[in-house]
C-alpha atoms as a PDB file:
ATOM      1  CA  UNK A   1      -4.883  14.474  13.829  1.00  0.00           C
ATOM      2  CA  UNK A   2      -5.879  17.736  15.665  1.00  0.00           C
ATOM      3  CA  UNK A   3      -2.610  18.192  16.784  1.00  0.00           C
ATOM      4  CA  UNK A   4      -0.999  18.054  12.912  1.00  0.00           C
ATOM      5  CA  UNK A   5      -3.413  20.081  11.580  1.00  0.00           C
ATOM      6  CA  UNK A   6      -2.847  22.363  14.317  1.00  0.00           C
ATOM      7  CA  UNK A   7      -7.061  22.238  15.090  1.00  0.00           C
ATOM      8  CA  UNK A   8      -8.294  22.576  18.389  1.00  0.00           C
ATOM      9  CA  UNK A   9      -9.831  19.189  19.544  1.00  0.00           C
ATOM     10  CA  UNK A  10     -12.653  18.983  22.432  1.00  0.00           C
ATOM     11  CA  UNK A  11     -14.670  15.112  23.586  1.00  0.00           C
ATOM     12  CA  UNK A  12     -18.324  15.656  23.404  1.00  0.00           C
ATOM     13  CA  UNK A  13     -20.943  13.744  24.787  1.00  0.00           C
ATOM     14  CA  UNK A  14     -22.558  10.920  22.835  1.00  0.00           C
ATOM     15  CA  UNK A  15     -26.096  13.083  22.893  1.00  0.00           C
ATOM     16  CA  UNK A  16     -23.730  15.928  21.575  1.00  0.00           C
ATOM     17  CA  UNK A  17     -22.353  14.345  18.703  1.00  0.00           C
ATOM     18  CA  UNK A  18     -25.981  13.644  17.388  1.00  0.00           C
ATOM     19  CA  UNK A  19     -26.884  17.274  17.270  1.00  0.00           C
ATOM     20  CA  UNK A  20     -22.844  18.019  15.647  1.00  0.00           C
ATOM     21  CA  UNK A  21     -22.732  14.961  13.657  1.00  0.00           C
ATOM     22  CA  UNK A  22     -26.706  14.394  13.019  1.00  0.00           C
ATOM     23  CA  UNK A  23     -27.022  11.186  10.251  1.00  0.00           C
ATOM     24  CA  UNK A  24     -23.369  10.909   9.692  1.00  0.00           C
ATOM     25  CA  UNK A  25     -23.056  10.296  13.964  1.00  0.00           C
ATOM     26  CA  UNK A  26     -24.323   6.246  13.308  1.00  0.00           C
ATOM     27  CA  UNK A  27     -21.301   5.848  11.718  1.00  0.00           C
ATOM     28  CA  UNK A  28     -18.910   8.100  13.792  1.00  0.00           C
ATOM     29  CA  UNK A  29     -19.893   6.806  17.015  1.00  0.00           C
ATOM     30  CA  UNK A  30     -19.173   2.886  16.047  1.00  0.00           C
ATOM     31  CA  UNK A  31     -16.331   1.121  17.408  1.00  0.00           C
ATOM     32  CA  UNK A  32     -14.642  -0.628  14.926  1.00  0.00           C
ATOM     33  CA  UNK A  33     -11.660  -2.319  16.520  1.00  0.00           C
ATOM     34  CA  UNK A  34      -9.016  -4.065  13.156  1.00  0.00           C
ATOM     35  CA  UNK A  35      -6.549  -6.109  13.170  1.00  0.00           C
ATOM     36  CA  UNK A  36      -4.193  -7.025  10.227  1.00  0.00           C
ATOM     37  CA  UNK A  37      -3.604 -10.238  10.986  1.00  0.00           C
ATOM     38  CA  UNK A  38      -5.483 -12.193   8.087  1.00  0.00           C
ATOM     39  CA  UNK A  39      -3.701 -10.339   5.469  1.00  0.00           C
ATOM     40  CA  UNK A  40      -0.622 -10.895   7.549  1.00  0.00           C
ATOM     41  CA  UNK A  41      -1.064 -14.659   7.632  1.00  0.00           C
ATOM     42  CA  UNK A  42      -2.512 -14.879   3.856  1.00  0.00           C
ATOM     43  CA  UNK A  43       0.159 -12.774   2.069  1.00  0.00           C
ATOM     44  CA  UNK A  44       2.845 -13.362   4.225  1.00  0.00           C
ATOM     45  CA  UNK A  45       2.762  -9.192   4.453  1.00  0.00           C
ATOM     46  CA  UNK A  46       3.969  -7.378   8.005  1.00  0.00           C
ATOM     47  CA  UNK A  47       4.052  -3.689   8.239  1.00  0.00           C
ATOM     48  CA  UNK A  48       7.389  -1.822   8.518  1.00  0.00           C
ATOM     49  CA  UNK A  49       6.266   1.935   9.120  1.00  0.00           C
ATOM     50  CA  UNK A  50       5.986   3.424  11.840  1.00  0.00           C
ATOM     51  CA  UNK A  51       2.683   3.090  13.909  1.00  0.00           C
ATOM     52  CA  UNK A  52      -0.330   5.236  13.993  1.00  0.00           C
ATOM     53  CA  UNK A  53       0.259   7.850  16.321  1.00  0.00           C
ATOM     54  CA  UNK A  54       4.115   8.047  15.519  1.00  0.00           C
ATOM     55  CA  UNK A  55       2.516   8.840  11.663  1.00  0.00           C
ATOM     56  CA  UNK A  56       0.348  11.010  12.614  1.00  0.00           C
ATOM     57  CA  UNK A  57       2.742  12.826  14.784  1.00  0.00           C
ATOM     58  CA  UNK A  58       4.813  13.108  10.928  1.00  0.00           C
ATOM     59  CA  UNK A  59       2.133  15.144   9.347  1.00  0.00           C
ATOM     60  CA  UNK A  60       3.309  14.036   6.419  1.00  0.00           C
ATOM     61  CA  UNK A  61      -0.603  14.153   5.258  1.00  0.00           C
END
């Protein structure tokens, strides 16, 4: 995202994006792998664009 936006992007520690993020850093800091799968098998749906990175590298946002 950094990279389309044309932002500069740095890691931080985890004690550094507390004092960055403060409240808001409980919910940054989860991982929160997904899968589409289930809505795969239920509707009988499978994605046809391109994946996230290729998007993202689009900047089409």
């Amino acid at each position: 995202m950094g990279r389309g936006l044309n932002v500069p992007v740095v890691s931080i520690t985890a004690q550094e994006a507390v004092a960055h993020f403060g409240w808001l850093e409980m919910f940054v800091g989860l991982d929160m792998p997904a899968s589409s799968a289930q809505t795969q098998a239920r509707l009988g749906w499978h994605p046809t664009g391109p994946m996230l990175i290729a998007d993202l590298d689009q900047a089409r946002f």
